[in-house]
C-alpha atoms as a PDB file:
ATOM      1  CA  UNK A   1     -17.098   5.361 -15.478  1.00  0.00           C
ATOM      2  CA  UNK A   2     -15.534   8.537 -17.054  1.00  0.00           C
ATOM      3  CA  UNK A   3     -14.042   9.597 -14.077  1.00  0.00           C
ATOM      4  CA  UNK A   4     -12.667   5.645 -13.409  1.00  0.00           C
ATOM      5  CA  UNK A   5     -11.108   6.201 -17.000  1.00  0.00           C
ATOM      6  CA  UNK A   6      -9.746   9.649 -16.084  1.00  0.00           C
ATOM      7  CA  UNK A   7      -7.697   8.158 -13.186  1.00  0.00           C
ATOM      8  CA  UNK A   8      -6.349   5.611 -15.566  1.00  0.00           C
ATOM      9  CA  UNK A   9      -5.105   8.549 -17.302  1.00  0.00           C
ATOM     10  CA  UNK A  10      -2.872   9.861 -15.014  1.00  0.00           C
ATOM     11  CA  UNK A  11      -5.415  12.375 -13.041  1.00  0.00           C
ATOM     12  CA  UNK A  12      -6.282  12.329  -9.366  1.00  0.00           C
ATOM     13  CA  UNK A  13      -9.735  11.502  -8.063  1.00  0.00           C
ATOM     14  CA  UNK A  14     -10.021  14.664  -6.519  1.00  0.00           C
ATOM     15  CA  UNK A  15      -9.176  16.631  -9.638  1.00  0.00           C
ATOM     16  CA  UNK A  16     -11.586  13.710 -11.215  1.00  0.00           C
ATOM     17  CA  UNK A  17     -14.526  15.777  -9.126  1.00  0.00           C
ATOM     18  CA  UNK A  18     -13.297  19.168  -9.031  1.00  0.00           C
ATOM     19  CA  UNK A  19     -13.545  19.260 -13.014  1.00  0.00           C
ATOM     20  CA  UNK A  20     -17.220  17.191 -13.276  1.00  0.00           C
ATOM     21  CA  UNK A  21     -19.954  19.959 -13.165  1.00  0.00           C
ATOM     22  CA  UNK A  22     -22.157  17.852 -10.684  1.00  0.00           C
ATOM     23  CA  UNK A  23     -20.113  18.986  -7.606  1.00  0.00           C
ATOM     24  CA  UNK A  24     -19.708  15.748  -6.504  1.00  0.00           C
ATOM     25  CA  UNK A  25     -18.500  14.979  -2.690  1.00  0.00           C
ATOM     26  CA  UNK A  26     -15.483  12.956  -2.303  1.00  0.00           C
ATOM     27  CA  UNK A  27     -16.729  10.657   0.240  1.00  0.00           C
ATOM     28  CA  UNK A  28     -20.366   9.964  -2.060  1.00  0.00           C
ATOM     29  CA  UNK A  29     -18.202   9.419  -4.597  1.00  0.00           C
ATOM     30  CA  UNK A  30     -16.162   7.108  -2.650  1.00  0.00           C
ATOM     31  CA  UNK A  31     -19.147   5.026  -0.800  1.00  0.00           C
ATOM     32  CA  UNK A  32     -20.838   4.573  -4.353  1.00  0.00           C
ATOM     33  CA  UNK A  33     -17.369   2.916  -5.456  1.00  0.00           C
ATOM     34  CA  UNK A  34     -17.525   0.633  -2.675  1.00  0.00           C
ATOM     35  CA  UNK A  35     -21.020  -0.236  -2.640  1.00  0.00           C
ATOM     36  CA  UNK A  36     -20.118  -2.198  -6.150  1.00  0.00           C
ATOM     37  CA  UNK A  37     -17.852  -5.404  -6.325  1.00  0.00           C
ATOM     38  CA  UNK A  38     -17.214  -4.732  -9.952  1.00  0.00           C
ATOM     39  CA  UNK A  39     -16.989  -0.889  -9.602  1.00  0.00           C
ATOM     40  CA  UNK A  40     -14.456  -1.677  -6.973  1.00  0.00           C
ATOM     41  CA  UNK A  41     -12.572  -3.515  -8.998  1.00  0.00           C
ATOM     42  CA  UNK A  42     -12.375  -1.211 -11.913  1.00  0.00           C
ATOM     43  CA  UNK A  43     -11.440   1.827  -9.936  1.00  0.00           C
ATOM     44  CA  UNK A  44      -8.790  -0.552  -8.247  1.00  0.00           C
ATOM     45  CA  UNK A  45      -7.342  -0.932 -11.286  1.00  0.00           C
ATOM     46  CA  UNK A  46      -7.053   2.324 -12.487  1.00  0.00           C
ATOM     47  CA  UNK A  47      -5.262   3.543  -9.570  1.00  0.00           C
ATOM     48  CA  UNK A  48      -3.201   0.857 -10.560  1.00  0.00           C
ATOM     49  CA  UNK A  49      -2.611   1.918 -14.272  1.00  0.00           C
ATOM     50  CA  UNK A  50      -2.135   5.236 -13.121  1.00  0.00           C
ATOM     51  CA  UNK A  51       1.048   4.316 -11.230  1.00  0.00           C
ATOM     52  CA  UNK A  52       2.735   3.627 -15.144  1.00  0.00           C
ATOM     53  CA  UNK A  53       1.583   7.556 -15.716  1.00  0.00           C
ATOM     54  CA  UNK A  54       3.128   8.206 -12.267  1.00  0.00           C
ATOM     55  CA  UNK A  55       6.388   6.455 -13.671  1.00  0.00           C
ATOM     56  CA  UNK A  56       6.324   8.242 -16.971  1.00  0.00           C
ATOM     57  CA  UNK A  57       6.048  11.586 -14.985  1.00  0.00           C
ATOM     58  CA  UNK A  58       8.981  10.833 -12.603  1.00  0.00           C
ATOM     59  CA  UNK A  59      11.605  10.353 -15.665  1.00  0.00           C
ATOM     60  CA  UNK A  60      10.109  13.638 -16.928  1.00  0.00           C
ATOM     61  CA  UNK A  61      10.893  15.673 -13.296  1.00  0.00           C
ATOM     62  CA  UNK A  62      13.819  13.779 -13.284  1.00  0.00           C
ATOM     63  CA  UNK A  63      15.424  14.619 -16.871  1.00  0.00           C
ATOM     64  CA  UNK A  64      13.719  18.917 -16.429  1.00  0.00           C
ATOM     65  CA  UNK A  65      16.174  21.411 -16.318  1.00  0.00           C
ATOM     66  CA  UNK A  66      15.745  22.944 -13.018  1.00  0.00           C
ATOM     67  CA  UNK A  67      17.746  25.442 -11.244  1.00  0.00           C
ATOM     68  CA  UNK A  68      18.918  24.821  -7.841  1.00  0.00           C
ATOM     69  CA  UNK A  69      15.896  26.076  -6.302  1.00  0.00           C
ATOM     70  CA  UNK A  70      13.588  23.629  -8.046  1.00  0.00           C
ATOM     71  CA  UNK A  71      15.690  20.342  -7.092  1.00  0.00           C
ATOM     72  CA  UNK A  72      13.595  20.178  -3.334  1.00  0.00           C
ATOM     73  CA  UNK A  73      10.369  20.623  -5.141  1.00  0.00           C
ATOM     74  CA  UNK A  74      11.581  17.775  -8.016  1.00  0.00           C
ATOM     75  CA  UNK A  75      12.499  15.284  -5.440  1.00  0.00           C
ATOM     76  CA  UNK A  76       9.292  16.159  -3.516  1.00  0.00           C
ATOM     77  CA  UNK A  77       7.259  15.439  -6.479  1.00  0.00           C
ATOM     78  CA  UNK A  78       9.177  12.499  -7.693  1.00  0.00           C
ATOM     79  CA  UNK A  79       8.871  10.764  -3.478  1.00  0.00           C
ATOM     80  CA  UNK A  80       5.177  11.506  -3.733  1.00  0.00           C
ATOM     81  CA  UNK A  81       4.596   9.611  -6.798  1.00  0.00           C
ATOM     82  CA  UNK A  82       6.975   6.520  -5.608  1.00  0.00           C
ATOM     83  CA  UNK A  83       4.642   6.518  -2.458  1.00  0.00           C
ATOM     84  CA  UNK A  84       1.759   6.398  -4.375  1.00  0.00           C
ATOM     85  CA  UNK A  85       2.920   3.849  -6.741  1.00  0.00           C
ATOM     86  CA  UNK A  86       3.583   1.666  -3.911  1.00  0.00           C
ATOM     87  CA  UNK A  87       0.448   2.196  -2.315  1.00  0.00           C
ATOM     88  CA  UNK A  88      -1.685   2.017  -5.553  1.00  0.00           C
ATOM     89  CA  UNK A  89       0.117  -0.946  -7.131  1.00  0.00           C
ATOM     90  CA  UNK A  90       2.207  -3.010  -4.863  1.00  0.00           C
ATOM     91  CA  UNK A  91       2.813  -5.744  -6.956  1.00  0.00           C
ATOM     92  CA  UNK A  92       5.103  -3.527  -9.012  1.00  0.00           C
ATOM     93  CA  UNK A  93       5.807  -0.440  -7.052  1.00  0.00           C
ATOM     94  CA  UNK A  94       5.283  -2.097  -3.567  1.00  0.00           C
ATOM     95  CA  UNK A  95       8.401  -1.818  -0.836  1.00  0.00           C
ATOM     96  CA  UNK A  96       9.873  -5.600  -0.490  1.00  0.00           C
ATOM     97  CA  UNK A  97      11.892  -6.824   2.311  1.00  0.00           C
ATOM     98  CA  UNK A  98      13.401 -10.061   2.328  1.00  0.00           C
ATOM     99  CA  UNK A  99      15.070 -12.008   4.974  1.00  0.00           C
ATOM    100  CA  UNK A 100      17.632 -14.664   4.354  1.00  0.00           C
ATOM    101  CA  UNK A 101      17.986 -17.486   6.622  1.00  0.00           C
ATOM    102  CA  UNK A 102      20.726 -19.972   6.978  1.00  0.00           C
ATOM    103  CA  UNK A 103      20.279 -22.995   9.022  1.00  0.00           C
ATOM    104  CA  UNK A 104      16.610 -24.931   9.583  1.00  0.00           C
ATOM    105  CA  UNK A 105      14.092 -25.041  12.097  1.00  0.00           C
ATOM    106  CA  UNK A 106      13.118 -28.602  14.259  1.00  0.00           C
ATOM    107  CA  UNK A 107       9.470 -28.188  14.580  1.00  0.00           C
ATOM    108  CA  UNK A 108       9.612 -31.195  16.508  1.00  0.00           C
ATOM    109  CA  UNK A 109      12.167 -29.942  19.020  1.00  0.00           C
ATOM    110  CA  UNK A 110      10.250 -26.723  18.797  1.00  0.00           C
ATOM    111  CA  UNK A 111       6.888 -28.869  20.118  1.00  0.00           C
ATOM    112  CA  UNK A 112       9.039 -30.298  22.581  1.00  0.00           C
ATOM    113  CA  UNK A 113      10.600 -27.001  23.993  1.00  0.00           C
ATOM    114  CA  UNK A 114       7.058 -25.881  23.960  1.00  0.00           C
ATOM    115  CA  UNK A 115       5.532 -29.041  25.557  1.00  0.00           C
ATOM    116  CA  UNK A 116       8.182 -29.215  28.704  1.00  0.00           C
ATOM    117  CA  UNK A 117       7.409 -25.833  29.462  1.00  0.00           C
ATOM    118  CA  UNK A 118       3.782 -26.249  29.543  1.00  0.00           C
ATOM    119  CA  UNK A 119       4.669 -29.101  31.870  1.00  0.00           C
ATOM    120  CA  UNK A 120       6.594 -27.128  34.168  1.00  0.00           C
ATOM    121  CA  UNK A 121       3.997 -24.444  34.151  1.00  0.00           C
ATOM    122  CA  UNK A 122       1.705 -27.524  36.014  1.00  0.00           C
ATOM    123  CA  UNK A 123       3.199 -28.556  38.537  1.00  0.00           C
ATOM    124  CA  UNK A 124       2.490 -26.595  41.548  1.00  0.00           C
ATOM    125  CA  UNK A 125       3.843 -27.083  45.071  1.00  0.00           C
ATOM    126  CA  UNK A 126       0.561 -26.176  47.049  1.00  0.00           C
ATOM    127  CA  UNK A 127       1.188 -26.547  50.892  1.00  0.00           C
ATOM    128  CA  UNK A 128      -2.364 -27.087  53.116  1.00  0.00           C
ATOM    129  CA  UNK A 129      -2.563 -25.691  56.346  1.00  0.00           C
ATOM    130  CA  UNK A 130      -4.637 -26.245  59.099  1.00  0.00           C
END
């Protein structure tokens, strides 16, 4: 649970295991997560309160003084976290695409369309010969 908590805080789960003393493989680690429901859930949702870190950290790289050199590794850093955030909490973070669509849809002509052609597709000119 402390290292659940310490990705709530803004750290990643592999500095999570690098820093515990019990040199704990990442995929153990991992499969024990999964193996709970309720563990699942709880380190679901601190990926997902880490994201609001992640934000807090992007205004940060954002507003640093950097020289020109340090712009590429600021937008770098800042992309990384805005994938993350998407990935981690999609609600919020997530990419959206909408569509707009003018005009409406028959379904009945639609069933129709699709009906005559399944009609056509029967009929079959079969020629015997003897």
């Amino acid at each position: 649970m402390r290292a659940i908590d310490s990705i709530a805080h803004g750290m990643s789960l592999s500095q999570v295991l690098r820093d515990d003393q019990r040199d704990i493989d990442y995929n153990d680690f991992y499969r024990w997560i999964k193996k709970d429901p309720t563990r699942k859930q709880l380190f679901d949702e601190a990926q997902e309160l880490r994201t609001e870190f992640m934000a807090g950290e992007i205004i940060e790289i954002a507003d640093a003084e950097d020289s020109i050199e340090d712009v590429n590794r600021s937008k770098l850093k800042i992309d990384t976290r805005k994938w993350l955030m998407g990935a981690h909490n999609r609600k919020k973070y997530g990419a959206t695409t909408s569509i707009e669509m003018t005009g409406g849809i028959s379904i009945t002509d639609a069933l129709s369309a699709a009906r005559a052609r399944i009609v056509e597709a029967e009929v079959i000119d079969v020629e015997v010969k003897e």
